[in-house]
PDB file of N, CA and C in Angstrom:
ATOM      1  N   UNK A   1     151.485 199.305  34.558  1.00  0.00           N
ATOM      2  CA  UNK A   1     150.950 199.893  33.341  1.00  0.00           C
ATOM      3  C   UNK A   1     149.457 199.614  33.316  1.00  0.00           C
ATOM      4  N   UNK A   2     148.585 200.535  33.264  1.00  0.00           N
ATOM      5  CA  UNK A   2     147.483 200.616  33.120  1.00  0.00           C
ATOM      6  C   UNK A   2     146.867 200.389  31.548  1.00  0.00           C
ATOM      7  N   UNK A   3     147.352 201.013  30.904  1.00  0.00           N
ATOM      8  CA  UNK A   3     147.001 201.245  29.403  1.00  0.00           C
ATOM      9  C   UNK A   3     148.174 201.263  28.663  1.00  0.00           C
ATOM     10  N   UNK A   4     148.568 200.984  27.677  1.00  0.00           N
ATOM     11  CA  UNK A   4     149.461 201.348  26.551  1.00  0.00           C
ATOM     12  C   UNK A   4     148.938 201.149  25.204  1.00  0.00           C
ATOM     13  N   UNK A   5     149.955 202.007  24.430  1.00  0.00           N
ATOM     14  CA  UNK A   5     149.338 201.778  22.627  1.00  0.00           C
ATOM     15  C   UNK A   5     150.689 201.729  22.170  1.00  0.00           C
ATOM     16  N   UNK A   6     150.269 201.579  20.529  1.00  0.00           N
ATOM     17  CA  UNK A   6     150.805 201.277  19.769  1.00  0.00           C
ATOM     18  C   UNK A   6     152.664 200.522  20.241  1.00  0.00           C
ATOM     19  N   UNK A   7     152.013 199.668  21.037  1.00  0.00           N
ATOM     20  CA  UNK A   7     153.267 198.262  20.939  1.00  0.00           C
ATOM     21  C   UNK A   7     152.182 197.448  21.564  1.00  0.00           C
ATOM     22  N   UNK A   8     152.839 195.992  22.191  1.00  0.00           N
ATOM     23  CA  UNK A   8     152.499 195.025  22.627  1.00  0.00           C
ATOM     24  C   UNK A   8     152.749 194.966  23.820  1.00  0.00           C
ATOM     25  N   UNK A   9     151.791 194.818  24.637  1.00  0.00           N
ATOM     26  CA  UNK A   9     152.222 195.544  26.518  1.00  0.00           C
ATOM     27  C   UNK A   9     152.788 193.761  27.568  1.00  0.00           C
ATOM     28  N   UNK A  10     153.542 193.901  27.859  1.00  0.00           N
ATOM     29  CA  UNK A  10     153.431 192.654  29.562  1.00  0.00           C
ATOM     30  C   UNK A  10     154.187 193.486  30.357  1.00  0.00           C
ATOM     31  N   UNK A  11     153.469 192.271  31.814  1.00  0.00           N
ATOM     32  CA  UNK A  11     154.152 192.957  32.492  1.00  0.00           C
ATOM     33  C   UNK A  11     154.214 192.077  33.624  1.00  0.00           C
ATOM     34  N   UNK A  12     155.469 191.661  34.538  1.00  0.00           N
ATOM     35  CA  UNK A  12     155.424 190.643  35.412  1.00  0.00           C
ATOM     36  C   UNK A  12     156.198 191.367  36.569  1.00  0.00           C
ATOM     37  N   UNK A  13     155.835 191.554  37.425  1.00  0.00           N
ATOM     38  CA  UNK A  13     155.953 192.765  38.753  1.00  0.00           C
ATOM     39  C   UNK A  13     155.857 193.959  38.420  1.00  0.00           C
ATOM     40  N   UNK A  14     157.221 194.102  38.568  1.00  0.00           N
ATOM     41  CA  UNK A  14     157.845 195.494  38.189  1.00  0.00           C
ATOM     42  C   UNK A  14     158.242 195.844  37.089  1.00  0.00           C
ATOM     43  N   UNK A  15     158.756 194.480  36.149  1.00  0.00           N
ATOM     44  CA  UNK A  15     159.436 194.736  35.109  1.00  0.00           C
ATOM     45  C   UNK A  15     157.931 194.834  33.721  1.00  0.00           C
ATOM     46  N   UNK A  16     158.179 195.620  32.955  1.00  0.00           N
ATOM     47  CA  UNK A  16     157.387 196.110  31.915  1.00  0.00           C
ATOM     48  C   UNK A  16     158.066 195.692  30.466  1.00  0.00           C
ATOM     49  N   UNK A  17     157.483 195.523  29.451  1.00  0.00           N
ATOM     50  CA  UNK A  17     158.160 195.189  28.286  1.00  0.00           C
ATOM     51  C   UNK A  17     157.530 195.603  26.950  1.00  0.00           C
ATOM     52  N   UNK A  18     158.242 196.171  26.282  1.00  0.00           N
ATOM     53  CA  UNK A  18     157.041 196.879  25.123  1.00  0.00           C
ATOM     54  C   UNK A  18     157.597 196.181  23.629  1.00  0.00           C
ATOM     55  N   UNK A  19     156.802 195.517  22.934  1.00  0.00           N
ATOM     56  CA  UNK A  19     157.498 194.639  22.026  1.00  0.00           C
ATOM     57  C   UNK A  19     156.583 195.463  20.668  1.00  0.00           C
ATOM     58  N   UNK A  20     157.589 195.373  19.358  1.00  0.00           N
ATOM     59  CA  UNK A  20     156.496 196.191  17.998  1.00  0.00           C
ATOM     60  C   UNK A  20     155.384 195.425  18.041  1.00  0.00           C
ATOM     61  N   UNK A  21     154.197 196.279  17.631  1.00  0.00           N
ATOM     62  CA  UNK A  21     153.199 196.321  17.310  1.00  0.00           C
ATOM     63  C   UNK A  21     153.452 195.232  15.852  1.00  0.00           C
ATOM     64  N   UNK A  22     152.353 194.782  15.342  1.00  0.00           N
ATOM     65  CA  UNK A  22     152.277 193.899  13.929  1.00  0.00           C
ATOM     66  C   UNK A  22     152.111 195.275  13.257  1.00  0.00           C
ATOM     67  N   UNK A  23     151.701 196.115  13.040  1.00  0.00           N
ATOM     68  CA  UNK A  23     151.527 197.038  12.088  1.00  0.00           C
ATOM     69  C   UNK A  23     152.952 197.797  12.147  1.00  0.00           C
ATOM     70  N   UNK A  24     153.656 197.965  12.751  1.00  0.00           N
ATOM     71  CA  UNK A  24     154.997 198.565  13.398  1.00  0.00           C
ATOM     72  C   UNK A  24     156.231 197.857  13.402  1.00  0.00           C
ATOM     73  N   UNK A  25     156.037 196.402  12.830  1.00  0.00           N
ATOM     74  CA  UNK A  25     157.540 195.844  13.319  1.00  0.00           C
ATOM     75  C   UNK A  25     158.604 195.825  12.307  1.00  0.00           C
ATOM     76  N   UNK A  26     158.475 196.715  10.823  1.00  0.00           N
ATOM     77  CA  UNK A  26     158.804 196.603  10.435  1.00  0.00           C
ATOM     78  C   UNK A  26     159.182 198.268   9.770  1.00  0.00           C
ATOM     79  N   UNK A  27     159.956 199.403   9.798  1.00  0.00           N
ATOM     80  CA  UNK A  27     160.285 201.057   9.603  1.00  0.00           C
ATOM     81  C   UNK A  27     161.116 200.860   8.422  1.00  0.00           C
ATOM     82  N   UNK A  28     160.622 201.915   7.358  1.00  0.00           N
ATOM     83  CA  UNK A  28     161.820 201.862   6.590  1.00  0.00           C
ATOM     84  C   UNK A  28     162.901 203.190   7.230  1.00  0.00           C
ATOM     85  N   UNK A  29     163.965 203.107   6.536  1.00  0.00           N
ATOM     86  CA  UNK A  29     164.994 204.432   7.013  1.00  0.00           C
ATOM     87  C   UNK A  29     164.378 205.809   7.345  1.00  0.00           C
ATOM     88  N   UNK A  30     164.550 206.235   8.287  1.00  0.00           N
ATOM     89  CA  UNK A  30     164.016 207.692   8.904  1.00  0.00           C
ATOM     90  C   UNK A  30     162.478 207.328   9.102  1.00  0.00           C
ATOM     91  N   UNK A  31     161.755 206.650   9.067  1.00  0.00           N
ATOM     92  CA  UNK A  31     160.299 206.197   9.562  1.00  0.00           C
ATOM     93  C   UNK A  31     160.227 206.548  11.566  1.00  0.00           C
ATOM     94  N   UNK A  32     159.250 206.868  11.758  1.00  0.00           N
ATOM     95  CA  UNK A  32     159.355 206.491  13.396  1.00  0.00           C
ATOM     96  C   UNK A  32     158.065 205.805  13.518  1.00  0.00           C
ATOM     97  N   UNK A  33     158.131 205.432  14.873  1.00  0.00           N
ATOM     98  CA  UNK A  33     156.957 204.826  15.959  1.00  0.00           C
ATOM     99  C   UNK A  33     156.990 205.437  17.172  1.00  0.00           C
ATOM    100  N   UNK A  34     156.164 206.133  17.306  1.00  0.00           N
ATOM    101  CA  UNK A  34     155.786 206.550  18.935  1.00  0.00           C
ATOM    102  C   UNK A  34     154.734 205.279  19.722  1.00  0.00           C
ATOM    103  N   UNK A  35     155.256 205.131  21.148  1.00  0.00           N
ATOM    104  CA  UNK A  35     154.475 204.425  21.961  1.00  0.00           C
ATOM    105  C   UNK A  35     154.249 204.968  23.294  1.00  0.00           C
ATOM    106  N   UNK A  36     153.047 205.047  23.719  1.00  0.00           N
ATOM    107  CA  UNK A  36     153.201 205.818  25.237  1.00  0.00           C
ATOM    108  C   UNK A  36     152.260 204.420  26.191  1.00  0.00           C
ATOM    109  N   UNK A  37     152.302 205.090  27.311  1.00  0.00           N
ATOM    110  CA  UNK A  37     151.510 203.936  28.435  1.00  0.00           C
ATOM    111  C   UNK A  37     150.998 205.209  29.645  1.00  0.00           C
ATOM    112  N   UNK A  38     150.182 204.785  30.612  1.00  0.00           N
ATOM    113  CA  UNK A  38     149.315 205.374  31.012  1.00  0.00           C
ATOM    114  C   UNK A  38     150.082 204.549  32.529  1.00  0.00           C
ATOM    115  N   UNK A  39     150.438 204.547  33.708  1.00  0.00           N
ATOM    116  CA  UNK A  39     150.678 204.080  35.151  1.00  0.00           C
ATOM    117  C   UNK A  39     150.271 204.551  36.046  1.00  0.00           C
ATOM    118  N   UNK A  40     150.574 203.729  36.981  1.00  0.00           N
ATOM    119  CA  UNK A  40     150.298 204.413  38.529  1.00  0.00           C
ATOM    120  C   UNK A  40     151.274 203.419  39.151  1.00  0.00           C
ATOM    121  N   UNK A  41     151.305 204.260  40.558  1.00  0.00           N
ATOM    122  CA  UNK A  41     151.901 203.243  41.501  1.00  0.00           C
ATOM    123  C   UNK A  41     151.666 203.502  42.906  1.00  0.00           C
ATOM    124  N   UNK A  42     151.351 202.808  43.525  1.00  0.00           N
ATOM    125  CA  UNK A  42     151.479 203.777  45.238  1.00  0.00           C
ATOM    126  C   UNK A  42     152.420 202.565  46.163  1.00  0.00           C
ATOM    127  N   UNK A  43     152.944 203.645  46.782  1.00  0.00           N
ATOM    128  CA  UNK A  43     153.862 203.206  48.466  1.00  0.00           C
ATOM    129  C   UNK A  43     155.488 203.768  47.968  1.00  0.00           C
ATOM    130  N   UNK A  44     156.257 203.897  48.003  1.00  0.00           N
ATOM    131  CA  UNK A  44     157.524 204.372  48.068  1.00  0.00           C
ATOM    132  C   UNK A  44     158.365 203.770  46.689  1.00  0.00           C
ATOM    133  N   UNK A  45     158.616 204.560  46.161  1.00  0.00           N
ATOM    134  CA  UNK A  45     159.371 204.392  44.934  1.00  0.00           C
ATOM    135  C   UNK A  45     161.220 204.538  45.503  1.00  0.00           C
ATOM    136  N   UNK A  46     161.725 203.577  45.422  1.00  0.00           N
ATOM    137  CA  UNK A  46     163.339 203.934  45.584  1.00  0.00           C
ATOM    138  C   UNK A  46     164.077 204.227  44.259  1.00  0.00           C
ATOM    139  N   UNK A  47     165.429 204.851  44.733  1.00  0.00           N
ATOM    140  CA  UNK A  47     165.512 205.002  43.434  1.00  0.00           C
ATOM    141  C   UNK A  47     166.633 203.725  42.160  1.00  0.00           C
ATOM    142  N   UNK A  48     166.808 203.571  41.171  1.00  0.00           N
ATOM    143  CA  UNK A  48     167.368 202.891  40.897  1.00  0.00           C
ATOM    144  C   UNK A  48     168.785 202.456  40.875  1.00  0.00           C
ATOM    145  N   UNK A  49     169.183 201.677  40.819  1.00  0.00           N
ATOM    146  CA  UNK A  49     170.965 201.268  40.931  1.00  0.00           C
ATOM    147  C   UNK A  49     171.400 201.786  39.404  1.00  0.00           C
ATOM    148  N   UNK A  50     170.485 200.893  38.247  1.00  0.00           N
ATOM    149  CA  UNK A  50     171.318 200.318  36.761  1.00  0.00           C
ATOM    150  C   UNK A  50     169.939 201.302  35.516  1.00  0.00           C
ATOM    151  N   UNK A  51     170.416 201.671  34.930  1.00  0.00           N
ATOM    152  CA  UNK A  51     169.571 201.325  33.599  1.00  0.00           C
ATOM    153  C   UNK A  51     170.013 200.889  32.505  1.00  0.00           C
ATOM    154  N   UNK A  52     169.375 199.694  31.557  1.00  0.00           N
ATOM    155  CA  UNK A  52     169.670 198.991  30.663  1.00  0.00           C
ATOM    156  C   UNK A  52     168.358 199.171  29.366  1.00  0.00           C
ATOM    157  N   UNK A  53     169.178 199.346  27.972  1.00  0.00           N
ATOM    158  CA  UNK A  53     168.528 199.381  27.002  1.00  0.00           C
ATOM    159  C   UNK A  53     168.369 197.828  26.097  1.00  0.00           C
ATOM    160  N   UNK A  54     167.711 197.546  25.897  1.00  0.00           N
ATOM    161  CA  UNK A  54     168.173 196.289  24.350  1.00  0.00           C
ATOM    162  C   UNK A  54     169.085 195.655  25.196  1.00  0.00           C
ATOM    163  N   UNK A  55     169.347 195.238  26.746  1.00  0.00           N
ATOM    164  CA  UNK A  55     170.369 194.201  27.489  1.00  0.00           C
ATOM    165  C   UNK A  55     171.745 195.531  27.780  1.00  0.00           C
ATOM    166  N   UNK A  56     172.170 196.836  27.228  1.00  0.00           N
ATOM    167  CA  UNK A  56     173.129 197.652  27.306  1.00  0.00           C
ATOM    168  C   UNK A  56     172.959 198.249  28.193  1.00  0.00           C
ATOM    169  N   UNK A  57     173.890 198.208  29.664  1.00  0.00           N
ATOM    170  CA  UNK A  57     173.553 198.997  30.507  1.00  0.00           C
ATOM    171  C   UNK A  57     174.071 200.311  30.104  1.00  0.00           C
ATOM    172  N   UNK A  58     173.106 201.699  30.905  1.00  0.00           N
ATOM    173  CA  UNK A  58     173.342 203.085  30.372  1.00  0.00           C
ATOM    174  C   UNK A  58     174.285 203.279  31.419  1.00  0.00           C
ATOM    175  N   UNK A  59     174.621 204.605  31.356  1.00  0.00           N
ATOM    176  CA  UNK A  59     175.415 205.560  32.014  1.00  0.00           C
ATOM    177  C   UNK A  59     174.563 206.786  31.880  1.00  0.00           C
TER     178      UNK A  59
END
């Protein structure tokens, strides 16, 4: 991740983590938050085994 907004950015290798913003951590009902980030990467991307939300792996 090069850039990100509106959350709180880390990042330790590969893995990325986007935590609320202080102005954001708190929505009332039907409220949203958009967050985007800006990347790059070079050399060979494989593709993934798992994806997991909030610890829930997807399908």
């Amino acid at each position: 991740v090069q850039q990100g907004w509106s959350a709180d950015w880390s990042q330790s290798g590969s893995t990325v983590t986007a935590k609320n913003a202080a102005w954001n951590g708190s929505l009332a009902p039907g409220q949203t938050a958009d967050i985007g980030f800006n990347g790059s990467h070079s050399g060979t991307n494989t593709n993934p085994v798992s994806f997991s939300l909030n610890g829930a792996k997807c399908s």
